[in-house]
N, C-alpha and C. Protein backbone atom coordinates (compact mmCIF):
# COMPACT_ATOMS: atom_id res chain seq x y z
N UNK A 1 86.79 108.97 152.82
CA UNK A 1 87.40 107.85 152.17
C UNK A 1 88.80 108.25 151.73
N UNK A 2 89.76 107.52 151.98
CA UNK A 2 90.67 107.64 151.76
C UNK A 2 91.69 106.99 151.00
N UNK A 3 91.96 107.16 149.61
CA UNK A 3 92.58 106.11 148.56
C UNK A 3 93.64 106.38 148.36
N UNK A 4 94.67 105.92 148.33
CA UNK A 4 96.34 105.67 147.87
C UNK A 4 96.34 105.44 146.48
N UNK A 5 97.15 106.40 145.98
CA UNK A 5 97.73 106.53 144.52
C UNK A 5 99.15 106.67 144.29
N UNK A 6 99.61 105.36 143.32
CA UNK A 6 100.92 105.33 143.05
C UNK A 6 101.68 106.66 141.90
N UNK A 7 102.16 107.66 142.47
CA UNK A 7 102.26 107.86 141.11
C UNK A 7 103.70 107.69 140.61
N UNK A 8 104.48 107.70 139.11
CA UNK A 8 105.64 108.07 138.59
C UNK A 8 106.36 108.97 139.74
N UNK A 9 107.48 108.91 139.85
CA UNK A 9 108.25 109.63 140.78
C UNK A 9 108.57 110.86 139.46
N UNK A 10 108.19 112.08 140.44
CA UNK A 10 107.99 113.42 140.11
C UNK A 10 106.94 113.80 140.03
N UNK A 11 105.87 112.88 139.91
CA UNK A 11 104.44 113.52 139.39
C UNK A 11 103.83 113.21 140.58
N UNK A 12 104.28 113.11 141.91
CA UNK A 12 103.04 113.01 143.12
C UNK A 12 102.67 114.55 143.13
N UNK A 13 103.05 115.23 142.21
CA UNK A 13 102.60 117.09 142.85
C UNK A 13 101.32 117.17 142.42
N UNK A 14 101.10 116.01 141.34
CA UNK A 14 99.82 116.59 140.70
C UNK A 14 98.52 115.99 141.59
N UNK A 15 98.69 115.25 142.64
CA UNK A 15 97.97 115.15 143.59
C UNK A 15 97.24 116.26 143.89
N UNK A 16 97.90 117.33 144.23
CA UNK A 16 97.80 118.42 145.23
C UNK A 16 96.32 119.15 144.38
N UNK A 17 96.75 119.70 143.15
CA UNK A 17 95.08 120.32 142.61
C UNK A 17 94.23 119.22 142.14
N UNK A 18 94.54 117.90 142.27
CA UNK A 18 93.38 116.73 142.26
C UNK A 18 92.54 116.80 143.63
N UNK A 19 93.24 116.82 144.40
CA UNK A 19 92.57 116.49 145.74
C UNK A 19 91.97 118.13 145.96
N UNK A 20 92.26 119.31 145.79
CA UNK A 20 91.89 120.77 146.00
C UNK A 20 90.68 120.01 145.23
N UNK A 21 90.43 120.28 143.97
CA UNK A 21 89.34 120.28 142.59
C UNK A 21 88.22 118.90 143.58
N UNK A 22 88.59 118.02 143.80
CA UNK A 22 87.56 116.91 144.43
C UNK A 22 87.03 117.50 146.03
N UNK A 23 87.59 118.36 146.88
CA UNK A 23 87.47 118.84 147.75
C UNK A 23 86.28 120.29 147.80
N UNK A 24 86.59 120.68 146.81
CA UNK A 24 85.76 122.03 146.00
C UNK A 24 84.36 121.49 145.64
N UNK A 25 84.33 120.64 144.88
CA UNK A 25 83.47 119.83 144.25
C UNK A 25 82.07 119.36 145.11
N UNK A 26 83.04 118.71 145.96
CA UNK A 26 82.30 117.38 147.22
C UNK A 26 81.57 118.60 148.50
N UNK A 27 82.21 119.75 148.78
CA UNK A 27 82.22 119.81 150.29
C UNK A 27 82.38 121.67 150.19
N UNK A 28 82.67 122.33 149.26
CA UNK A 28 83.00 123.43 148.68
C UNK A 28 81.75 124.16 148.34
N UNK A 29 82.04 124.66 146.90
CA UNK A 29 81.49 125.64 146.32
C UNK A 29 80.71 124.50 145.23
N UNK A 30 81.01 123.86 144.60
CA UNK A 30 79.66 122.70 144.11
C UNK A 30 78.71 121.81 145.01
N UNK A 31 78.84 122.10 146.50
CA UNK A 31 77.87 121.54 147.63
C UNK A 31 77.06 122.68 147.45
N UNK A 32 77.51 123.86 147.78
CA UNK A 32 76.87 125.20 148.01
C UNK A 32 75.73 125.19 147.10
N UNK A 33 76.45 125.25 145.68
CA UNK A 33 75.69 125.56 144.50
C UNK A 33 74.87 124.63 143.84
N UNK A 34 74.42 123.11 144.10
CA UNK A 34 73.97 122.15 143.69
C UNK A 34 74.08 121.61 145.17
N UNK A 35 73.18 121.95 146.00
CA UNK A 35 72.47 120.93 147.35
C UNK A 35 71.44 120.42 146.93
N UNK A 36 70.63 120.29 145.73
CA UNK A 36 70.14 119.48 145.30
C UNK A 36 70.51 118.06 145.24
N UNK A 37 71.82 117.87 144.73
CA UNK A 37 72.56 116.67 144.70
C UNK A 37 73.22 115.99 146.22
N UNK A 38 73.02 116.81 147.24
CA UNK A 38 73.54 116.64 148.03
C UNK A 38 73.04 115.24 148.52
N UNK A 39 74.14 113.50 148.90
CA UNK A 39 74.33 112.33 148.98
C UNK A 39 73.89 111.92 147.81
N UNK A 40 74.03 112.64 146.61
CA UNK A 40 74.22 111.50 145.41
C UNK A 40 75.56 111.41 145.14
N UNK A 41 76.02 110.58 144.42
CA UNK A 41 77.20 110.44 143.84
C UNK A 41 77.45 110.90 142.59
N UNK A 42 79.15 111.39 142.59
CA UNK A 42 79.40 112.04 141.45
C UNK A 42 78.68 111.58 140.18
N UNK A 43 78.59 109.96 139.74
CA UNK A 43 78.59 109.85 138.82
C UNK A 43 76.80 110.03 138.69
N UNK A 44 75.99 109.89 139.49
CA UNK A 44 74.56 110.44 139.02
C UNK A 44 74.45 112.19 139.36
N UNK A 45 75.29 112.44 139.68
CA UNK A 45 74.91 113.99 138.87
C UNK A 45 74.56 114.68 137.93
N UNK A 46 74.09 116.20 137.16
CA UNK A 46 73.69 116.23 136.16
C UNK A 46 74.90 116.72 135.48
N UNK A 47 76.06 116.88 136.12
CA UNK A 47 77.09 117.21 134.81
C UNK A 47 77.34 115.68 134.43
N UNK A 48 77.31 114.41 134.84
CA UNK A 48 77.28 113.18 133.84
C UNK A 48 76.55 112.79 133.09
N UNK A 49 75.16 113.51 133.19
CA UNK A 49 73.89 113.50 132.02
C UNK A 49 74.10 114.75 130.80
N UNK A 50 75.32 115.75 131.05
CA UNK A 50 74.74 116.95 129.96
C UNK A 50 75.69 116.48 128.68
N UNK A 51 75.76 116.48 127.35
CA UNK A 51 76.55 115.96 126.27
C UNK A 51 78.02 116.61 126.53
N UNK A 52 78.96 115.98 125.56
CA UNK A 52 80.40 115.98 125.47
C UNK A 52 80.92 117.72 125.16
N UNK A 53 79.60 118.64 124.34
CA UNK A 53 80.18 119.95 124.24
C UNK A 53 80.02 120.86 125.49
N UNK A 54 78.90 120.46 126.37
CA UNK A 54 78.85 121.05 127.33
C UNK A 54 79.95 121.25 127.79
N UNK A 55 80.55 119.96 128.74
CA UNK A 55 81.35 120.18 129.69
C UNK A 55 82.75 120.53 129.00
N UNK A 56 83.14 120.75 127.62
CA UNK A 56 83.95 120.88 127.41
C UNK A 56 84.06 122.48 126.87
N UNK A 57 82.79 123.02 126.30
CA UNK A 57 82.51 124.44 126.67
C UNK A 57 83.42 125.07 128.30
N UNK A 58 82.50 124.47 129.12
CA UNK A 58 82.56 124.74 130.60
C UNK A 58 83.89 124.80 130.50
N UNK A 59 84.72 123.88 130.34
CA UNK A 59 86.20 123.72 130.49
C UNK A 59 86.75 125.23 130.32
N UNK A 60 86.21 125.59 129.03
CA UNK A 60 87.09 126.65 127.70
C UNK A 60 86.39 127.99 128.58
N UNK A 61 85.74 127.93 128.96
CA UNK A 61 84.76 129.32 129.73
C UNK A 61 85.46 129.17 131.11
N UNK A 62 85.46 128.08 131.89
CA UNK A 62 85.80 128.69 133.04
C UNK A 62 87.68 128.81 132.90
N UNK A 63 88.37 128.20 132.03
CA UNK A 63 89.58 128.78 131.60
C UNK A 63 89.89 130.54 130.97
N UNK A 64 89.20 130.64 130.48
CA UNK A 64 88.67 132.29 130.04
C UNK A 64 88.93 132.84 131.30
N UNK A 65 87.81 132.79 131.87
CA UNK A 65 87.51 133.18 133.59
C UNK A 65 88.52 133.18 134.53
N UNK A 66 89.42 132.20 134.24
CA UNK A 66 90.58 132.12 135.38
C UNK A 66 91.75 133.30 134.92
N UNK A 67 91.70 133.47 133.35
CA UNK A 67 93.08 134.28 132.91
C UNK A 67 92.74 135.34 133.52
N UNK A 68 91.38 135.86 133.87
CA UNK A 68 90.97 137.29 133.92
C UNK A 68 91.00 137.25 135.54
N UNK A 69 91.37 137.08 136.69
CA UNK A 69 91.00 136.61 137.60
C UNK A 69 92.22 137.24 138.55
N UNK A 70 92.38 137.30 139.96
CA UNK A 70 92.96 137.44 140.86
C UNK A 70 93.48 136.01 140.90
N UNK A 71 95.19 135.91 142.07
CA UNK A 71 95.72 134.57 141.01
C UNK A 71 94.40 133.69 142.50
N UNK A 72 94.11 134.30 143.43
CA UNK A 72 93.72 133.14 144.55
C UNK A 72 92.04 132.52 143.91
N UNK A 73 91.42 133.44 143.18
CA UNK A 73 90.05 133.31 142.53
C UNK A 73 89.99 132.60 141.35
N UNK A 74 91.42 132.91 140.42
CA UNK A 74 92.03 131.80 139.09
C UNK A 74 91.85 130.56 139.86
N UNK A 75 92.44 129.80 141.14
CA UNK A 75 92.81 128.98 141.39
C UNK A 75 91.42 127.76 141.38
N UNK A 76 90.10 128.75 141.98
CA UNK A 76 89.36 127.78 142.08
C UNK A 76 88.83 127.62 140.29
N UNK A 77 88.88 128.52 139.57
CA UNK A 77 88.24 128.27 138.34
C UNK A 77 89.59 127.04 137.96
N UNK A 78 90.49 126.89 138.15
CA UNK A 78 91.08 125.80 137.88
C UNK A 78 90.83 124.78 138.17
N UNK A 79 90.38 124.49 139.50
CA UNK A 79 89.85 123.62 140.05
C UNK A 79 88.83 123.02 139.60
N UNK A 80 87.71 123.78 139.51
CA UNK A 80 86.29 123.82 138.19
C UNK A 80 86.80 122.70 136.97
N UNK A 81 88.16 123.51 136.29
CA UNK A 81 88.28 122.91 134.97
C UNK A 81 88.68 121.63 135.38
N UNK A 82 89.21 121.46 136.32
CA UNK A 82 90.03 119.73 136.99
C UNK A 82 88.75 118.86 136.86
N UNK A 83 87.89 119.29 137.58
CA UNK A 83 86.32 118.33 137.81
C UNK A 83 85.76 118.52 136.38
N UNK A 84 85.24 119.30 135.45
CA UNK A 84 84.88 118.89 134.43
C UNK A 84 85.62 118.27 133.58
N UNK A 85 87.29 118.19 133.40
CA UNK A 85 88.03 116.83 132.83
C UNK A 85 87.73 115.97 132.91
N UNK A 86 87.58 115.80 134.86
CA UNK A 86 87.76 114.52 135.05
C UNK A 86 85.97 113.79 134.52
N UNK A 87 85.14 114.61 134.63
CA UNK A 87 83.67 114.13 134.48
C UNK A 87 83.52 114.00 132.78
N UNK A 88 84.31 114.53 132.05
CA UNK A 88 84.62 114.21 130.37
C UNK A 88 85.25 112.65 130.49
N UNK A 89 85.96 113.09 130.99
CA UNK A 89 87.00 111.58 130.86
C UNK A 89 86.42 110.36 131.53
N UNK A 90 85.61 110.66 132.71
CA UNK A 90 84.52 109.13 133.04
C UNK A 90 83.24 109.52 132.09
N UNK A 91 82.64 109.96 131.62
CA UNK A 91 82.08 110.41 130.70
C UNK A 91 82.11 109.22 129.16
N UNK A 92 83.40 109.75 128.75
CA UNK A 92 83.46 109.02 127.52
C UNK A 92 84.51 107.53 127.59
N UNK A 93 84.65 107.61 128.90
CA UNK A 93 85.63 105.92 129.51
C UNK A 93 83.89 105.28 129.61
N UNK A 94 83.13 105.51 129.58
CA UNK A 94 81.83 104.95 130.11
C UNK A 94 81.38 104.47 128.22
N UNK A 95 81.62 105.32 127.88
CA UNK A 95 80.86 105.09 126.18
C UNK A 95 81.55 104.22 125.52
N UNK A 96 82.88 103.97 126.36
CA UNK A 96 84.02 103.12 125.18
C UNK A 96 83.67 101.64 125.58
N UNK A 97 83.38 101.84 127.05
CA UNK A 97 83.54 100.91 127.72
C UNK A 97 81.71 100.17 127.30
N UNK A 98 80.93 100.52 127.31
CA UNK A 98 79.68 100.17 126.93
C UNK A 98 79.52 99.69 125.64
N UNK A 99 80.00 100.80 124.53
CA UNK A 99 80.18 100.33 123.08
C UNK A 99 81.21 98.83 122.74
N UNK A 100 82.01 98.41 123.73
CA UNK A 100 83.20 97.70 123.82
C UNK A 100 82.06 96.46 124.14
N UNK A 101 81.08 96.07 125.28
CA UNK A 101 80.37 95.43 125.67
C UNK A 101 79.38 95.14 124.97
N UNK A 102 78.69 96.03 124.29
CA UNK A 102 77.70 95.70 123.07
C UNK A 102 78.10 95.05 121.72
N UNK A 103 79.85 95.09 121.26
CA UNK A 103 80.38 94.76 120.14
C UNK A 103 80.73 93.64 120.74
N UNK A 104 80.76 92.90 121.59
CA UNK A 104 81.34 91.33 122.48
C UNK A 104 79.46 90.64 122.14
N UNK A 105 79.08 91.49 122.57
CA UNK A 105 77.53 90.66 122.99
C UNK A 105 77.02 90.20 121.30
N UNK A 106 77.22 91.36 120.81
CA UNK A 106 76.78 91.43 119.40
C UNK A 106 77.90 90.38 118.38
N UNK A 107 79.05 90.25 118.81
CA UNK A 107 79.97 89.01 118.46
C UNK A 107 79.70 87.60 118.70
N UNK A 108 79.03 87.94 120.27
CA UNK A 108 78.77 86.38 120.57
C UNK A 108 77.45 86.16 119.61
N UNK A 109 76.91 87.04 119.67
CA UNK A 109 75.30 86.58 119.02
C UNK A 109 74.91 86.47 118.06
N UNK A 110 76.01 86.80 117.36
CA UNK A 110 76.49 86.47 115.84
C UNK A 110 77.23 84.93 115.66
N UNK A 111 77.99 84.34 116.39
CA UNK A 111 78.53 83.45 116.72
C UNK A 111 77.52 82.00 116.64
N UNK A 112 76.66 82.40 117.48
CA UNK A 112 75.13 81.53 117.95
C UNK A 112 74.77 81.46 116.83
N UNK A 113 74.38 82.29 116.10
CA UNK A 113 73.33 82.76 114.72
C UNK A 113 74.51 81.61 113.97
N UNK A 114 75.34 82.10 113.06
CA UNK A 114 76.02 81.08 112.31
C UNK A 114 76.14 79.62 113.09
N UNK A 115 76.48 79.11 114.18
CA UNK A 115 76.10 77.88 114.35
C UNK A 115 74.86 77.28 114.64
N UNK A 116 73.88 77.90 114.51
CA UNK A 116 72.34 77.77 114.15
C UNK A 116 72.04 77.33 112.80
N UNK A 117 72.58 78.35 111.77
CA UNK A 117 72.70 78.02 110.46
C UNK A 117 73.57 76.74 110.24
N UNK A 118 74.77 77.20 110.48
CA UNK A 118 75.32 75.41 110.40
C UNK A 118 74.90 74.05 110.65
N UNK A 119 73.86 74.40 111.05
CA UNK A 119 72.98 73.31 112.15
C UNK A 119 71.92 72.90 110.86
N UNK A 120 71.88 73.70 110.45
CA UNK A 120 70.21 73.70 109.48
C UNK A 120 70.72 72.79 108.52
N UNK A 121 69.22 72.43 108.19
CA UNK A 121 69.21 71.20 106.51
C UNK A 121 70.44 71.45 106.06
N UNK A 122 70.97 70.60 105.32
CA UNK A 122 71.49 70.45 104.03
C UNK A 122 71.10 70.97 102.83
N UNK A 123 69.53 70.91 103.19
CA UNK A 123 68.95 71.44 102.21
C UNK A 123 68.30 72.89 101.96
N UNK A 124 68.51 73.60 103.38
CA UNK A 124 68.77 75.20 103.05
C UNK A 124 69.49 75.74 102.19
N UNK A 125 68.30 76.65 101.17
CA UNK A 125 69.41 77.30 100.14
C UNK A 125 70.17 78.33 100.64
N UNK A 126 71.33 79.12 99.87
CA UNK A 126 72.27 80.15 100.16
C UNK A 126 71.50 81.44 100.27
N UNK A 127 70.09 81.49 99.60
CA UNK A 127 69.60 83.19 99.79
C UNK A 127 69.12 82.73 101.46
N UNK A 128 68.51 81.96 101.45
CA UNK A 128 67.83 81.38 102.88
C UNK A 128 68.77 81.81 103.95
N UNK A 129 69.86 81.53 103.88
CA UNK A 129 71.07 81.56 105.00
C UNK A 129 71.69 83.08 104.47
N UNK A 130 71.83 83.31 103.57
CA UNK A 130 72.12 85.15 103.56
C UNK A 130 70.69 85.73 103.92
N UNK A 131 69.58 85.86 103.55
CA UNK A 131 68.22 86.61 104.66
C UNK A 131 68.10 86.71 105.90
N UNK A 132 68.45 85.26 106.51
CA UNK A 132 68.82 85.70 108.11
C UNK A 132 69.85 85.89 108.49
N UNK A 133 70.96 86.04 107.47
CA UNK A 133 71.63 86.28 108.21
C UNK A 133 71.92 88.61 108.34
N UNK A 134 71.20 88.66 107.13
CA UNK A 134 70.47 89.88 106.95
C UNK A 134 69.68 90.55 107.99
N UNK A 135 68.74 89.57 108.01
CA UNK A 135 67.96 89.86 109.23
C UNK A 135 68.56 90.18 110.81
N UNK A 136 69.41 89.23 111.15
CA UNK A 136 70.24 89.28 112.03
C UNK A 136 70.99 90.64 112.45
N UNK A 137 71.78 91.05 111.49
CA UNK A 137 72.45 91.83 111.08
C UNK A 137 71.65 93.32 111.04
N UNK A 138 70.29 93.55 110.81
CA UNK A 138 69.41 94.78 111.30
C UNK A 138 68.90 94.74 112.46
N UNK A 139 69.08 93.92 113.50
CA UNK A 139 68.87 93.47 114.54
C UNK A 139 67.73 92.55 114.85
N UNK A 140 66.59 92.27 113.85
CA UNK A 140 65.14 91.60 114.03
C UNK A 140 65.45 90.00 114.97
């Protein structure tokens, strides 16, 4: 597959260890080492299931690893750190983006709820309409 990316003029270089790090990853030394996963997709892999310190451990360790390194053997631990960024960063673009969708749903359904109440008797008292709306509000 082959995708076109615009970038800022000066910054097409950073292509070059994007596409190395996704190449490593896909077809490399993370095929080798996880053929378990082999035709799943990145995002059901298990580095998108392990929590936010993991992969950001991983980051700080395989950076360690690269200072100490021959520069051609640094290069792939760089590469390493490229793919666990990028799997942080869809990672927690996924949590913003979900939490973002649950606070809309939970807006609208709050929305419903008060024009439900608005709807009711005249003769509903004020604790009546603060209890559910209590209720509401713990999720019941």
């Amino acid at each position: 597959m082959k995708i076109e990316i615009e970038f800022p003029e000066g910054y097409e270089i950073l292509s070059y260890p994007i596409e190395a790090a996704i190449k490593r990853t896909a077809l490399g030394k993370g095929k080798q080492r996880h053929e378990e996963y082999s035709g799943q997709s990145f995002s059901d892999q298990q580095i998108m299931r392990f929590s936010h310190g993991w992969r950001l451990d991983q980051i700080q360790k395989k950076g360690f690893e690269a200072s100490h390194l021959p520069k051609r053997d640094a290069i792939g631990e760089i590469e390493d750190v490229i793919v666990y960024g990028c799997a942080e960063w869809l990672k927690l673009n996924k949590e913003i983006t979900d939490a973002e969708r649950e606070r809309a749903l939970r807006k609208q359904q709050m929305t419903q709820h008060k024009i439900k109440l608005a709807e009711m008797d005249n003769g509903t008292s004020f604790e009546d309409v603060k209890n559910a709306m209590d209720k509401f509000k713990e999720g019941e």
